[in-house]
Protein backbone atom coordinates (compact mmCIF):
# COMPACT_ATOMS: atom_id res chain seq x y z
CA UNK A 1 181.35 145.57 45.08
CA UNK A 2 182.24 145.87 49.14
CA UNK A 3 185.54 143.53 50.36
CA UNK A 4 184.75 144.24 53.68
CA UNK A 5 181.11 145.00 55.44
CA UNK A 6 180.34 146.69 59.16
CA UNK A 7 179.45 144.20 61.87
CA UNK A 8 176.84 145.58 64.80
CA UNK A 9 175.79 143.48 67.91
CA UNK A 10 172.10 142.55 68.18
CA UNK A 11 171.86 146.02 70.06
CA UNK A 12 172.60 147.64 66.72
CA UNK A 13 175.86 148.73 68.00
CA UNK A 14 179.16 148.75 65.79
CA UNK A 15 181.49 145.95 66.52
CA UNK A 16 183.82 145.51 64.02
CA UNK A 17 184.71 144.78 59.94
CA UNK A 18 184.17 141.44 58.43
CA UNK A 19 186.00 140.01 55.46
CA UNK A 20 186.11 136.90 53.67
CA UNK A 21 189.41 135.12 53.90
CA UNK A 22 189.92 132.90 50.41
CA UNK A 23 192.36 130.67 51.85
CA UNK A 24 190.22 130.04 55.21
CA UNK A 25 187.61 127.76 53.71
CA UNK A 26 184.49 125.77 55.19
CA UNK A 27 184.09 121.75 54.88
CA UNK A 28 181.86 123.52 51.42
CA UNK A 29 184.60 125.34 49.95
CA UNK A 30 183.28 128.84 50.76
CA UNK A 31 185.49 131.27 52.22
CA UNK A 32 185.60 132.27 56.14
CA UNK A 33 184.31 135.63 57.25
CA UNK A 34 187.08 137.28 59.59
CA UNK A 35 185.53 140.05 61.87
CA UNK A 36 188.34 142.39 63.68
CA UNK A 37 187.56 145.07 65.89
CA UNK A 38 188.59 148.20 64.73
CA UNK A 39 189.70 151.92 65.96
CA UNK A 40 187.52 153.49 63.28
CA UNK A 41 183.84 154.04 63.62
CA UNK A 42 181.41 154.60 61.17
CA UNK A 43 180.16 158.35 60.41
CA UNK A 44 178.13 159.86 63.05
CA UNK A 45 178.73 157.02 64.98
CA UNK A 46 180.65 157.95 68.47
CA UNK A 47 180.46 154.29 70.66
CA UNK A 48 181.05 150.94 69.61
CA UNK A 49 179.93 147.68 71.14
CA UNK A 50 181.06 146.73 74.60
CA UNK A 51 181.61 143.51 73.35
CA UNK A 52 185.00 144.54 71.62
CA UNK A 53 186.18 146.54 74.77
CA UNK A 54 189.54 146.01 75.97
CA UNK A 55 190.17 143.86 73.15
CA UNK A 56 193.00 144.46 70.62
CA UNK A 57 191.65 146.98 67.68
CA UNK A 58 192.89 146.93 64.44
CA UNK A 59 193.60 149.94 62.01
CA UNK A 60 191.17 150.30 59.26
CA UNK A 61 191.35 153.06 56.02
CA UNK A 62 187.75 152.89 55.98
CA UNK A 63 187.32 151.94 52.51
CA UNK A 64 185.01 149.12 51.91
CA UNK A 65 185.58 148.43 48.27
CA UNK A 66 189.81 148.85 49.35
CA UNK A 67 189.54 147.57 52.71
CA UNK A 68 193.16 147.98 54.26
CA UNK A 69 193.79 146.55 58.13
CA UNK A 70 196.60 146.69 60.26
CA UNK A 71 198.45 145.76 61.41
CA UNK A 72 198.69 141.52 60.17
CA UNK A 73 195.58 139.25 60.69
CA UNK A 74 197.10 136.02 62.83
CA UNK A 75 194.57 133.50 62.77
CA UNK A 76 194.82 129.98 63.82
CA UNK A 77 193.38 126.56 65.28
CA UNK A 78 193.71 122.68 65.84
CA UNK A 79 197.10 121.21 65.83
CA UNK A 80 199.03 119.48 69.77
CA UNK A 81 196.36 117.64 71.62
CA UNK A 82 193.78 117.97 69.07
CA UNK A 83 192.39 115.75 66.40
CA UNK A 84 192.29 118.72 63.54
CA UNK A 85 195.37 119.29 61.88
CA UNK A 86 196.85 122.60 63.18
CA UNK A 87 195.61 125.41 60.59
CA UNK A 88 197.57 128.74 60.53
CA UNK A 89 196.13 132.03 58.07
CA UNK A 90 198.80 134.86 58.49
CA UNK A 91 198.54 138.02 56.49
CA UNK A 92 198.43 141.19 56.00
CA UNK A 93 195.42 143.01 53.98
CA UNK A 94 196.26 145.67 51.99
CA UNK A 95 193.94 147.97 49.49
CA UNK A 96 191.39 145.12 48.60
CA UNK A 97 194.24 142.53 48.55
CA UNK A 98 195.47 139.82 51.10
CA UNK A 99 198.69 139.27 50.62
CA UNK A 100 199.65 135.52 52.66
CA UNK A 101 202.76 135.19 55.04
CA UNK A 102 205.08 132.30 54.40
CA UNK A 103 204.26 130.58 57.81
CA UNK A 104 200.61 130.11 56.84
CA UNK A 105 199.42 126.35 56.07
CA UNK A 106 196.63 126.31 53.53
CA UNK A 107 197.75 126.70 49.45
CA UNK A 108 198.09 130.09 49.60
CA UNK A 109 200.91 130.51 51.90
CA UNK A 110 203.56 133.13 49.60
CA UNK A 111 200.41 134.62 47.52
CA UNK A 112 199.15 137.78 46.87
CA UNK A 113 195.55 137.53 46.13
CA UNK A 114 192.06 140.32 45.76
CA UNK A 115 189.73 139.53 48.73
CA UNK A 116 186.50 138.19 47.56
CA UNK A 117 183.36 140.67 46.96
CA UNK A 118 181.01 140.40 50.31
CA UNK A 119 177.44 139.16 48.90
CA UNK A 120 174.24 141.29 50.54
């Protein structure tokens, strides 16, 4: 089952690969969906979205069942002046697996972990 699924813009166009971060998790408990612009394009395909232009582009294998990114995934939020605790999700995905950075701060920080299957 697909890690990792193609993102378009409502003009169809490509704009990126989405993934579900297990350690990023909704007030429900169910995982985040990451989407990171990327340098590869799907076959046949020869222009991406101008939404993603001039933004950073990551490196991706194009393997869906294996996704692997680089280079790390930085995400974060809340924290100084703010009333959400500050929330950082650091790591690096690697053939289907998202391996956590120490200075994340959810329960994963240190772990090695498969991403979670994409549902249709």
């Amino acid at each position: 089952m697909a890690k990792a699924k193609i993102v378009r813009d409502s003009d169809g166009l490509f704009d990126g690969i989405k993934f579900n971060c297990p350690a990023c998790l909704w007030s429900d408990g169910t995982p985040q969906a990451k989407v990171l612009p990327v340098s590869w394009l799907p076959p046949g395909e020869t222009q991406e979205s101008p939404h993603v232009a001039g933004k950073p582009h990551w490196g991706f294998n194009g393997d869906f069942e294996n996704p692997t990114l680089t280079p790390s995934v930085l995400q974060w939020w809340g924290g100084e002046g703010t009333e959400v605790p500050k929330h950082v999700c650091h790591s690096f995905v690697t053939n289907g697996r998202i391996q956590f950075l120490g200075d994340c701060t959810h329960a994963l920080a240190g772990q090695t972990v498969d991403l979670p299957a994409m549902e249709d």
